[in-house]
C-alpha atoms as a PDB file:
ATOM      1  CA  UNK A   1      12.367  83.570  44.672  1.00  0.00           C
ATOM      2  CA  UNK A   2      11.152  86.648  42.704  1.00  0.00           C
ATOM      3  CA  UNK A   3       7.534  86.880  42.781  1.00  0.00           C
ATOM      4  CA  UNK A   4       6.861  86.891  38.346  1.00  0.00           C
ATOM      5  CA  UNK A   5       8.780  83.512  38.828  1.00  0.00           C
ATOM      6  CA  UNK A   6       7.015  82.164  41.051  1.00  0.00           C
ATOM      7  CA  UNK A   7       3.491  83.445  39.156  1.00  0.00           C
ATOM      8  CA  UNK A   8       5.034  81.727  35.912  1.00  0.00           C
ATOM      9  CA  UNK A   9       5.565  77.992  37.701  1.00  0.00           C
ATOM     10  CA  UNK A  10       1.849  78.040  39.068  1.00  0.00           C
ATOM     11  CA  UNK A  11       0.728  78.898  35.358  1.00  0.00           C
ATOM     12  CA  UNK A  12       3.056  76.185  33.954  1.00  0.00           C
ATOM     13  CA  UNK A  13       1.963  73.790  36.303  1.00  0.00           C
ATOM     14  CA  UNK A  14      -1.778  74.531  36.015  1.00  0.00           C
ATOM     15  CA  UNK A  15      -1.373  74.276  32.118  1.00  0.00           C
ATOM     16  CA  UNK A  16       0.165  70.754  32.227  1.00  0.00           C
ATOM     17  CA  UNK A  17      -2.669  69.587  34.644  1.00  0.00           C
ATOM     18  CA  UNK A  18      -5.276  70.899  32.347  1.00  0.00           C
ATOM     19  CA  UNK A  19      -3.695  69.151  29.337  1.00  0.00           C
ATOM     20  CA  UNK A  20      -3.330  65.622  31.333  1.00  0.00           C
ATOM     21  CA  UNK A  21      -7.180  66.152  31.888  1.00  0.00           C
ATOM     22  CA  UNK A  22      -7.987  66.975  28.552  1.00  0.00           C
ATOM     23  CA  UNK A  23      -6.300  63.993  26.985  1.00  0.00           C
ATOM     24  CA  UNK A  24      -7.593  61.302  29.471  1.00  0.00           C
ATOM     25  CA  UNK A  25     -11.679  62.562  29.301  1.00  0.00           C
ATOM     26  CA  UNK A  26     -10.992  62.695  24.934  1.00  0.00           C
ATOM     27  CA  UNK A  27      -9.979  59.324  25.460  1.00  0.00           C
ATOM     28  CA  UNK A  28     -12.177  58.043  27.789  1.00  0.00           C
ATOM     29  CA  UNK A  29     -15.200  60.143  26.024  1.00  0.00           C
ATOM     30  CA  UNK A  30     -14.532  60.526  22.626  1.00  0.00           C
ATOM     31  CA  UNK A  31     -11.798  58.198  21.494  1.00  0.00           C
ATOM     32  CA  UNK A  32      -8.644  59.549  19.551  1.00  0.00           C
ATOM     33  CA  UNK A  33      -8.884  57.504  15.817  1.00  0.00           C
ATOM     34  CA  UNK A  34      -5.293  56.230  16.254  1.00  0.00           C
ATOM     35  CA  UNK A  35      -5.898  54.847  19.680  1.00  0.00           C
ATOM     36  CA  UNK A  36      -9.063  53.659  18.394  1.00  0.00           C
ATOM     37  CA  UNK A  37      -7.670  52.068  15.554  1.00  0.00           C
ATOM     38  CA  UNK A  38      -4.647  50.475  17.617  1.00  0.00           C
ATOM     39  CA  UNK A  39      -7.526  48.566  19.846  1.00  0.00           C
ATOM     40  CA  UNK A  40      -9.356  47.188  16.950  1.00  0.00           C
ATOM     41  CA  UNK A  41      -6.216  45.851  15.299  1.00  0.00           C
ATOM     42  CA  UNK A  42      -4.907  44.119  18.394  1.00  0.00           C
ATOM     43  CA  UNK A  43      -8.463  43.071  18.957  1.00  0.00           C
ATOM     44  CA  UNK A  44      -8.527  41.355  15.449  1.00  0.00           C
ATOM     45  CA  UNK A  45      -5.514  40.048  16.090  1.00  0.00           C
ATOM     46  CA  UNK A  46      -5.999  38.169  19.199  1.00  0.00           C
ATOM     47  CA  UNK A  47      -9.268  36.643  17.845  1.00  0.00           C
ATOM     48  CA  UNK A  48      -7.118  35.040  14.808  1.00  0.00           C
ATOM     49  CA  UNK A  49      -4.549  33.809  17.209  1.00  0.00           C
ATOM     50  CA  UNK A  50      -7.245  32.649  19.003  1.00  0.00           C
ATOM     51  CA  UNK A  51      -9.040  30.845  15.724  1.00  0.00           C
ATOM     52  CA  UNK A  52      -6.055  29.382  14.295  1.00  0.00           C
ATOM     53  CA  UNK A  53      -4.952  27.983  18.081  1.00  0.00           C
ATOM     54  CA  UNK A  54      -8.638  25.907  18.193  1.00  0.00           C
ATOM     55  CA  UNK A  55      -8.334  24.841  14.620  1.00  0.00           C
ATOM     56  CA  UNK A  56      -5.061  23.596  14.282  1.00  0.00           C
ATOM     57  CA  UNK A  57      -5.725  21.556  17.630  1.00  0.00           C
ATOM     58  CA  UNK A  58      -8.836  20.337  16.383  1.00  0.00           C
ATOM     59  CA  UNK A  59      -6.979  19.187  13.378  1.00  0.00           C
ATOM     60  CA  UNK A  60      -4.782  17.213  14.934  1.00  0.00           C
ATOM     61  CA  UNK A  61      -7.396  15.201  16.659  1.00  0.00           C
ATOM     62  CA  UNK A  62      -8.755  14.686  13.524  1.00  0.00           C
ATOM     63  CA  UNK A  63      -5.847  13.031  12.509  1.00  0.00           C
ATOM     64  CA  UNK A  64      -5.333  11.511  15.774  1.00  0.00           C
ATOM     65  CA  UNK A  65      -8.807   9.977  15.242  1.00  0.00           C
ATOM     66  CA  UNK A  66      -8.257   8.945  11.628  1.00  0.00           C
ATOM     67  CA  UNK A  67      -5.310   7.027  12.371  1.00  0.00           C
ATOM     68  CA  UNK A  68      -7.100   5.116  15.325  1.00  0.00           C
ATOM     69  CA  UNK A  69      -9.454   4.371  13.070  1.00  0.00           C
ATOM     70  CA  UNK A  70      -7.330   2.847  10.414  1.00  0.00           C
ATOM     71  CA  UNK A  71      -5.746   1.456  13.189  1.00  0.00           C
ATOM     72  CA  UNK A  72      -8.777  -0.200  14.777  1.00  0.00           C
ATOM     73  CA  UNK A  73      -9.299  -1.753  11.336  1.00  0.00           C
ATOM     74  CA  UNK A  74      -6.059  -3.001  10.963  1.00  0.00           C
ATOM     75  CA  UNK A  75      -6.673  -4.924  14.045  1.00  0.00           C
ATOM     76  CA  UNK A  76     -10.190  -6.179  13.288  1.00  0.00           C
ATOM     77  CA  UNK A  77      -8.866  -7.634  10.121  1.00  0.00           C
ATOM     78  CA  UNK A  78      -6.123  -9.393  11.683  1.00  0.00           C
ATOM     79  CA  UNK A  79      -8.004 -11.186  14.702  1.00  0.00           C
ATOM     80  CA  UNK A  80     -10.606 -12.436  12.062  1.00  0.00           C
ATOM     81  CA  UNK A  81      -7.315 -13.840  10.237  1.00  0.00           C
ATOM     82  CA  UNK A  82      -5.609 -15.271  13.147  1.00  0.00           C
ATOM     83  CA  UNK A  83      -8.601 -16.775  14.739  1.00  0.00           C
ATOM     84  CA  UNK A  84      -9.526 -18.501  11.083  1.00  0.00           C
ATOM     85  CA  UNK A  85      -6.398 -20.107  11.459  1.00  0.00           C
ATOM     86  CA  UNK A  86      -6.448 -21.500  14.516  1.00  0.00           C
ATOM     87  CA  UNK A  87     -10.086 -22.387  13.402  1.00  0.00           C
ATOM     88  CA  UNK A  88     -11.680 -20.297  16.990  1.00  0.00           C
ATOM     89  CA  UNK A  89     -14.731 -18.556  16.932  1.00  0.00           C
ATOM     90  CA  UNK A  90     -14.752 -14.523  17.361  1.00  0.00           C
ATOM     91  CA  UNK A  91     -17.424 -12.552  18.552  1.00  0.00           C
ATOM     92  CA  UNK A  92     -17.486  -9.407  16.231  1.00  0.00           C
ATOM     93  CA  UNK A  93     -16.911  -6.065  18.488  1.00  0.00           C
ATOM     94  CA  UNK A  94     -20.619  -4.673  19.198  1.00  0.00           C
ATOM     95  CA  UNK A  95     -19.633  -1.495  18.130  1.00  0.00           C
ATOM     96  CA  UNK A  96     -17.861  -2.195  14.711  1.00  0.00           C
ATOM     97  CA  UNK A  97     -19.508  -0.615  11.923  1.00  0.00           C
ATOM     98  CA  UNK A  98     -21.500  -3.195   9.493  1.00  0.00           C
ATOM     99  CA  UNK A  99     -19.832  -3.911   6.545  1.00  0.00           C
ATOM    100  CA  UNK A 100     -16.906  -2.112   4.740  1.00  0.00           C
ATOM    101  CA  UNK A 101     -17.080   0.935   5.967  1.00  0.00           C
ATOM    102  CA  UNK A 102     -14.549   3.475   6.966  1.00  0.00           C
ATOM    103  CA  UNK A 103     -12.833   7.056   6.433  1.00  0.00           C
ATOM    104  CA  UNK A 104     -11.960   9.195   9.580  1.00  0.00           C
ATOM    105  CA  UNK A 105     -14.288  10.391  12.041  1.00  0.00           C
ATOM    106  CA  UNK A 106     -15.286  14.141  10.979  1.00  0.00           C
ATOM    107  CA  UNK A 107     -18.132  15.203  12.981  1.00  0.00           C
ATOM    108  CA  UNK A 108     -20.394  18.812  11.496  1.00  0.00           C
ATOM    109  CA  UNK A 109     -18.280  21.289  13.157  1.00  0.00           C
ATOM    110  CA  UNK A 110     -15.440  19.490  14.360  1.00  0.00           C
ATOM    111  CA  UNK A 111     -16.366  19.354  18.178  1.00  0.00           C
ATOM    112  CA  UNK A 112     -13.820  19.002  20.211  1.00  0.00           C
ATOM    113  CA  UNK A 113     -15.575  17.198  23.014  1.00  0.00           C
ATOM    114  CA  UNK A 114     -16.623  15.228  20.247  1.00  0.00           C
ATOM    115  CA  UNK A 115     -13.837  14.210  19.329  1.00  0.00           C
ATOM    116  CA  UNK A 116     -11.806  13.687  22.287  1.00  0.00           C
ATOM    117  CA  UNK A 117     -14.974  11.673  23.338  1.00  0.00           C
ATOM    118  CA  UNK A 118     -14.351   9.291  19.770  1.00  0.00           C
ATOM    119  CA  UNK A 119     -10.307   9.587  20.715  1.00  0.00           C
ATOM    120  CA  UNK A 120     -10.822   8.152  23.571  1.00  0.00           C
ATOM    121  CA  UNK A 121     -13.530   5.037  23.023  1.00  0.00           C
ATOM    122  CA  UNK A 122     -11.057   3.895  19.917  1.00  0.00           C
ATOM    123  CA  UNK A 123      -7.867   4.074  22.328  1.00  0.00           C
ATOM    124  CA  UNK A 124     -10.282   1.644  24.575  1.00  0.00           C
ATOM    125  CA  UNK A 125     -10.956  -0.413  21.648  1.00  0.00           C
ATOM    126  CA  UNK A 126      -7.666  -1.019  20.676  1.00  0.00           C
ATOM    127  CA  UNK A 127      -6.497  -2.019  23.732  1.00  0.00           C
ATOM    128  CA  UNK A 128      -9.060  -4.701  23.841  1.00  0.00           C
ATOM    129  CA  UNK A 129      -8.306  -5.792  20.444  1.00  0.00           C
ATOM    130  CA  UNK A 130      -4.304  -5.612  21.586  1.00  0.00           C
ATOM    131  CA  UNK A 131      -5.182  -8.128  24.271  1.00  0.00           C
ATOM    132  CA  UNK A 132      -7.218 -10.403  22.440  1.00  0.00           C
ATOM    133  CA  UNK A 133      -4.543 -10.702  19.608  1.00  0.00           C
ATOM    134  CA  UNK A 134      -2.052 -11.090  22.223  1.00  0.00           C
ATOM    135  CA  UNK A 135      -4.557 -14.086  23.485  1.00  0.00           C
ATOM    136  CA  UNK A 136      -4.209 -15.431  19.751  1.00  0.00           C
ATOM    137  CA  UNK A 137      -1.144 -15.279  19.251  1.00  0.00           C
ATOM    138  CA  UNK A 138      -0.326 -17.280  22.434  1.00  0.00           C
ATOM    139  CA  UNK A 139      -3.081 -19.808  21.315  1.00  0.00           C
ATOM    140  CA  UNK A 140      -1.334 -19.900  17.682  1.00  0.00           C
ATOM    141  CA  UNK A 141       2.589 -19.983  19.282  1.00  0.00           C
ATOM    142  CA  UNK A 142       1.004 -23.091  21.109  1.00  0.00           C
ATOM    143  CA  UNK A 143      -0.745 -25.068  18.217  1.00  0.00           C
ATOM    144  CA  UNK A 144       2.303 -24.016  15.816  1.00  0.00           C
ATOM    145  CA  UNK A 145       4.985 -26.227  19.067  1.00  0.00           C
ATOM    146  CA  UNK A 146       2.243 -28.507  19.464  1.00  0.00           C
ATOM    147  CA  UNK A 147       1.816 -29.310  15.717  1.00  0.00           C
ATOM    148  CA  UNK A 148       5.606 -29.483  15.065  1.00  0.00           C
ATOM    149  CA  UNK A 149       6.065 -31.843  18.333  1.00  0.00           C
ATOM    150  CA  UNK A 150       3.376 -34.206  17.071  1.00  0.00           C
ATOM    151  CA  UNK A 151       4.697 -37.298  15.212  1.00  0.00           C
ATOM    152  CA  UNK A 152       2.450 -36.471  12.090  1.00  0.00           C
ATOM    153  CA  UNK A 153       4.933 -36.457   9.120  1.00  0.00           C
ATOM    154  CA  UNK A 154       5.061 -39.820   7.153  1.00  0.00           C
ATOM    155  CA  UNK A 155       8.615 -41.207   8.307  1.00  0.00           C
ATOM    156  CA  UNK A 156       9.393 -43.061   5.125  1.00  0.00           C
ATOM    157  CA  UNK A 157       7.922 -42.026   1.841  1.00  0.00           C
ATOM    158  CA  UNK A 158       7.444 -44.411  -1.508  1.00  0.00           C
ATOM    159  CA  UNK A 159       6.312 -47.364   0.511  1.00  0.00           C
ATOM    160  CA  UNK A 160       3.091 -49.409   1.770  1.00  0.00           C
ATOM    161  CA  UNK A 161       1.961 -50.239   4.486  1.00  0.00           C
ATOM    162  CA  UNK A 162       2.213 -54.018   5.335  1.00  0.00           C
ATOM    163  CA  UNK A 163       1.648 -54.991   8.857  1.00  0.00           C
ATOM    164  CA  UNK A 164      -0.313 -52.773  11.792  1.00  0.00           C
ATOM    165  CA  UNK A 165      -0.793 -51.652  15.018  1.00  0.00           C
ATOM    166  CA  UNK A 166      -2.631 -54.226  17.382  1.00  0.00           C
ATOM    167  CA  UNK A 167      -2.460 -58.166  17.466  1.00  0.00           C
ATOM    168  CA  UNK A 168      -0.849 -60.366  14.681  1.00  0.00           C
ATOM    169  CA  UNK A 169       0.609 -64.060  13.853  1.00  0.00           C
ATOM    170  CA  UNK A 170       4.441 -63.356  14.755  1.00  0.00           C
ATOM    171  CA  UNK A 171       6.219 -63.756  11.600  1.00  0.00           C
ATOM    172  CA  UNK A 172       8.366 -66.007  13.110  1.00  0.00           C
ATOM    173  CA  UNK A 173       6.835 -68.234  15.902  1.00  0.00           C
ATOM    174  CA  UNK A 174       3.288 -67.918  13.967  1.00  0.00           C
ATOM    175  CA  UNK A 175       1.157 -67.228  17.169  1.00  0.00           C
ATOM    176  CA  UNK A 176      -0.744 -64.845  17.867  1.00  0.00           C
ATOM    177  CA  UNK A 177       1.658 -61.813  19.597  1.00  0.00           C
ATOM    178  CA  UNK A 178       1.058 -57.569  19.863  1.00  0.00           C
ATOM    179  CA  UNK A 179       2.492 -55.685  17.553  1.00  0.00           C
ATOM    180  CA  UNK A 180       3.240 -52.160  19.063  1.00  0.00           C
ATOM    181  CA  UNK A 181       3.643 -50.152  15.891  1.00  0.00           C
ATOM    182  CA  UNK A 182       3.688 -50.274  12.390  1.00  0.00           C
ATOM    183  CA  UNK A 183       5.584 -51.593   9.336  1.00  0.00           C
ATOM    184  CA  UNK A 184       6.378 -49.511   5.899  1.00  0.00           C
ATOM    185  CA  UNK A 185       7.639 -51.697   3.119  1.00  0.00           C
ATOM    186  CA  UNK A 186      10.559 -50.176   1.121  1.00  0.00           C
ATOM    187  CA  UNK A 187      13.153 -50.768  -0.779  1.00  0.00           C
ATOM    188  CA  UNK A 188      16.819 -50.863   1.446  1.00  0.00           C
ATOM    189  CA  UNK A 189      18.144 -47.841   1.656  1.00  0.00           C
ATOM    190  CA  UNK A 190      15.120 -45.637   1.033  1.00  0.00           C
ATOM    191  CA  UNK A 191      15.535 -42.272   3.429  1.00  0.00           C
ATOM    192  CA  UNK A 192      13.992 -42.594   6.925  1.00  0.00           C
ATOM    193  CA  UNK A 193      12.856 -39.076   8.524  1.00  0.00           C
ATOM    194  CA  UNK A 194      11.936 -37.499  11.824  1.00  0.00           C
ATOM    195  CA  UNK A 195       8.080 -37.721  12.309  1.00  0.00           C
ATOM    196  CA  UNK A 196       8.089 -34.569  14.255  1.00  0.00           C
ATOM    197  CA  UNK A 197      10.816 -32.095  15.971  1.00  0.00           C
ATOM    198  CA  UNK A 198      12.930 -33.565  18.485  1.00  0.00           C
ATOM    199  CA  UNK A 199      16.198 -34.541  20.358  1.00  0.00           C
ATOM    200  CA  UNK A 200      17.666 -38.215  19.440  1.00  0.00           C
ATOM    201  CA  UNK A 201      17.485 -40.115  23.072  1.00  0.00           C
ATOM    202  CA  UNK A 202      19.351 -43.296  21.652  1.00  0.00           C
ATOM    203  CA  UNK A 203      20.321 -44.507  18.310  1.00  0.00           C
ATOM    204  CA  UNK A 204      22.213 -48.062  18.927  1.00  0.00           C
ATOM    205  CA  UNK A 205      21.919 -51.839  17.618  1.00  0.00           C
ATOM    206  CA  UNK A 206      19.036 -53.720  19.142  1.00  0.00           C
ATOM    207  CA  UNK A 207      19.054 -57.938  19.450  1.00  0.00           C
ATOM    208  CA  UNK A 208      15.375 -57.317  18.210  1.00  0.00           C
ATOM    209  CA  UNK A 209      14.618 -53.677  16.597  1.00  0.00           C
ATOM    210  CA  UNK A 210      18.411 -54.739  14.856  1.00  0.00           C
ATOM    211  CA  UNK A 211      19.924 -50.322  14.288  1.00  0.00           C
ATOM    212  CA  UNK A 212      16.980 -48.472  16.349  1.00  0.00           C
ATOM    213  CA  UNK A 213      16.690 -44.816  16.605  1.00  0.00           C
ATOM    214  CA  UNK A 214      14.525 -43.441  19.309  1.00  0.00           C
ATOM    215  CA  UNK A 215      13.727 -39.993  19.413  1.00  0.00           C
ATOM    216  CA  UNK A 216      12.125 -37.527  22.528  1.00  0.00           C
ATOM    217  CA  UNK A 217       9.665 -35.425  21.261  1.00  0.00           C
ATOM    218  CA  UNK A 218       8.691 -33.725  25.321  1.00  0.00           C
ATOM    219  CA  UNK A 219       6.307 -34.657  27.773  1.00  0.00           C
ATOM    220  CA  UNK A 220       6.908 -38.155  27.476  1.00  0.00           C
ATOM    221  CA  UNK A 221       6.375 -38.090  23.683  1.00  0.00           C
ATOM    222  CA  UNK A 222       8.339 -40.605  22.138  1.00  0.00           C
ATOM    223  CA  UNK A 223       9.271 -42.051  18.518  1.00  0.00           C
ATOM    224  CA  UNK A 224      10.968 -45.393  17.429  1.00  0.00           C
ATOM    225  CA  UNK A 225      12.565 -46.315  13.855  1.00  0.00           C
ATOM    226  CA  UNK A 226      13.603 -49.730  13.643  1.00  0.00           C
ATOM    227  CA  UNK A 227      15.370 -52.035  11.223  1.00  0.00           C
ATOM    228  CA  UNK A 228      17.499 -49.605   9.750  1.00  0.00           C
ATOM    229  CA  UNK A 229      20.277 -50.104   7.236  1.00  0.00           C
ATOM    230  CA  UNK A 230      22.480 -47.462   9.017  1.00  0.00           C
ATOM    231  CA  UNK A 231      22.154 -44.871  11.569  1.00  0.00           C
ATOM    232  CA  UNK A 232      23.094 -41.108  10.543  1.00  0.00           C
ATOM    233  CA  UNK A 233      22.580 -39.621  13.798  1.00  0.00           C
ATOM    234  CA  UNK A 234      23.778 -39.851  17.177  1.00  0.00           C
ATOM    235  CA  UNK A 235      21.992 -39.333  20.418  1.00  0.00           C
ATOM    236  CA  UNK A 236      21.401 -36.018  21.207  1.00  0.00           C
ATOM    237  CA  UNK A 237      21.101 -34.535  18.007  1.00  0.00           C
ATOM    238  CA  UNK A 238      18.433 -32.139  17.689  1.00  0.00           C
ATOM    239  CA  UNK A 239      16.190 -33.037  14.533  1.00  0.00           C
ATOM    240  CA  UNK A 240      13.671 -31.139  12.484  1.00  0.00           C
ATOM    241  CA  UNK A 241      10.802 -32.660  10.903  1.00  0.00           C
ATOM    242  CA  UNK A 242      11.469 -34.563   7.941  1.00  0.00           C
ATOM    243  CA  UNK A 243      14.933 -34.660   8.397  1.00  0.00           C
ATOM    244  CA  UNK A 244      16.847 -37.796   7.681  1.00  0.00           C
ATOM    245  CA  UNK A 245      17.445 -40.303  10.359  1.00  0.00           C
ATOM    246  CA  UNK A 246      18.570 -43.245   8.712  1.00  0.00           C
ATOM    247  CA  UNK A 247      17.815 -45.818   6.201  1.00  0.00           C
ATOM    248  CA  UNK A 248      15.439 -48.704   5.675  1.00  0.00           C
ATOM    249  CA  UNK A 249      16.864 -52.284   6.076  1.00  0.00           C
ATOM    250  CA  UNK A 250      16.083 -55.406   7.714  1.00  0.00           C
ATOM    251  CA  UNK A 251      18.423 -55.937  10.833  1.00  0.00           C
ATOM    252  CA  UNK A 252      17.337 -57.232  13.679  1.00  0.00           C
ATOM    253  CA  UNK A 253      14.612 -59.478  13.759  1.00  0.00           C
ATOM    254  CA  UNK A 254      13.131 -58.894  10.816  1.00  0.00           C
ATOM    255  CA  UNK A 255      11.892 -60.877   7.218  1.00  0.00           C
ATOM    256  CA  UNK A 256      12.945 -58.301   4.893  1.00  0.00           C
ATOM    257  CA  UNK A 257      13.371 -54.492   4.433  1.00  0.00           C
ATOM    258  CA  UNK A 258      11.245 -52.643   6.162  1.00  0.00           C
ATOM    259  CA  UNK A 259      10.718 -49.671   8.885  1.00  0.00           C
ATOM    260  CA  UNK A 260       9.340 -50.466  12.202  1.00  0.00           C
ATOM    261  CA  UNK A 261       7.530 -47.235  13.592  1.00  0.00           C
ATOM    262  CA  UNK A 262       6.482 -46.701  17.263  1.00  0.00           C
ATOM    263  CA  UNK A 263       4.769 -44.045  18.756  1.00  0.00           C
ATOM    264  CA  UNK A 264       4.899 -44.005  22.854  1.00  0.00           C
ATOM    265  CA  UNK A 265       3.435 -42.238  25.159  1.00  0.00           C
ATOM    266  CA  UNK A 266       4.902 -42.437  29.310  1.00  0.00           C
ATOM    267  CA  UNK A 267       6.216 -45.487  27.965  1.00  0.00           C
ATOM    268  CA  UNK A 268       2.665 -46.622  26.700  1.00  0.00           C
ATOM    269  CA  UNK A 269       2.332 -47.823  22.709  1.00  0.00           C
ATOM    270  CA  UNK A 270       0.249 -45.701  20.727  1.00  0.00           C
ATOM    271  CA  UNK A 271      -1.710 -46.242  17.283  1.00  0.00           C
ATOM    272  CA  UNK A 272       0.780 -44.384  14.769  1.00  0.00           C
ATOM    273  CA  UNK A 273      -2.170 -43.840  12.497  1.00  0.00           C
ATOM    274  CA  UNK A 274      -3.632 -41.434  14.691  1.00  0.00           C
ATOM    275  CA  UNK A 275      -1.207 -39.345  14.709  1.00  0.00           C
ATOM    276  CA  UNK A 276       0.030 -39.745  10.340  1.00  0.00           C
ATOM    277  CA  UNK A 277      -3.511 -39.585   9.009  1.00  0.00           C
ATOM    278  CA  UNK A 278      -3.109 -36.022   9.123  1.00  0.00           C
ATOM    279  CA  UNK A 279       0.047 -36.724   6.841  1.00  0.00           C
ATOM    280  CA  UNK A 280      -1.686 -36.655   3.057  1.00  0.00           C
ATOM    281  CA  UNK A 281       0.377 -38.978   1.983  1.00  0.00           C
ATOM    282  CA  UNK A 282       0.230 -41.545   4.321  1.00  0.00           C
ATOM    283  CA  UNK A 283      -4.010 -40.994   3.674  1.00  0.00           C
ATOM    284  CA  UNK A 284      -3.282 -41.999  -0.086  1.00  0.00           C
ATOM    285  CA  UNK A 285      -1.243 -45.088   0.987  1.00  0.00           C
ATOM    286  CA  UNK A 286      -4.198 -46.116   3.447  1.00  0.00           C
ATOM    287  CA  UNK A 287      -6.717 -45.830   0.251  1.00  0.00           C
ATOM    288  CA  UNK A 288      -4.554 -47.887  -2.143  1.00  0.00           C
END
């Protein structure tokens, strides 16, 4: 290689080396504006990101907590409904606010352990209040069967009550004899209903209860019309309350129209009024 080219590669070299050094101590040292600038901006920019990352989370567990809140009311006023019907006593929570009060949760500053700390005690809360409504409503399924299993509807309406439950003169032989119901006295063919939900278990003519309807009403719960006119179901029929049955009339050994009514339990006679003074009605025709 000719020596003048070899001179004029050192000297190109050396002046590209000196301009690399130059460039990195003005930056280092002095800062060019445009880098400078550049820095600042993506700085800025990062901080925002930043910013509007916290705050739209923290937002959303605002709402989060608002809607609990409303929630945890929601439920509050519910159990104090439910438990009022089924007339139960209810401990208010210990750390439900006094009075009506309410609006979300919006602590100075909007915290976030703060309020992943309230997020979290009102997700507790309403899974207590989810299981004691679920305990109510099992309590209220329960006296809602029970109540609709119970012979208390008034079996015949428009009549009065004429003969009860206990010992009486037989009508017939005149001594003294048990009388294991009760008698309603109505004009023949006056409706006769179902005291209570249940599934006809015979409905045949009796030398003694004359057309007799008897009808199971579950764990040994049962219900006997007697003295019918006619018969308008047959056995195992499924009946509602107050749906019809039959008629009053006076077959069978009986003086005149009327309705026997028996209410058994395990095969044992029971007091009918016990179970139809919850009937209004039937409370008017006791007061007459």
């Amino acid at each position: 290689m000719p020596r003048h080219l070899a001179v004029g590669l050192a000297a190109l070299v050396a002046v590209v080396f000196s301009a690399a050094l130059l460039l990195s101590w003005l930056s280092v040292h002095w800062r060019l504006p445009l880098v400078e600038d550049l820095m600042r901006t993506l700085h800025r920019e990062e901080i925002r990101k930043n910013q509007d990352y916290v705050s739209n989370n923290l937002q959303l567990m605002a709402n989060r907590l608002g809607e609990l809140q409303a929630r945890v009311l929601q439920l509050d006023s519910l159990g104090e409904r439910m438990s009022g019907l089924l007339g139960l006593p209810r401990e208010k929570a210990p750390d439900a606010p006094p009075g009506g009060q309410g609006g979300p949760f919006l602590p100075a500053g909007l915290n976030a352990e703060l309020l992943q700390g309230e997020i979290e005690r009102l997700e507790q809360h309403i899974e207590r209040r989810a299981d004691d409504l679920a305990r109510l409503e099992a309590h209220l399924l329960e006296k809602r069967v029970a109540d609709r299993l119970l012979p208390t509807a008034l079996p015949v309406r428009e009549a009065t009550l004429s003969s009860g439950f206990g010992y009486r003169n037989d009508p017939f032989a005149g001594y003294r004899s048990r009388h294991e119901g009760i008698d309603f006295v109505a004009e023949a063919g006056t409706p006769v209903v179902a005291a209570a939900d249940g599934v006809v278990l015979s409905a045949m003519a009796h030398p003694q209860f004359g057309n007799l309807v008897e009808i199971d009403h579950g764990d040994g719960l049962l219900t006997r019309y007697a003295h019918l006119q006619r018969i308008d179901v047959p056995p195992g029929r499924l009946l509602k309350r107050g749906e019809r049955l039959g008629a009053v009339g006076s077959t069978g050994r009986s003086t005149g129209a009327h309705l026997h009514f028996e209410v058994r339990m395990l095969g044992v006679a029971q007091n009918p009024v016990r179970f139809l003074k919850r009937d209004q009605a039937f409370a008017q025709m006791l007061s007459r």
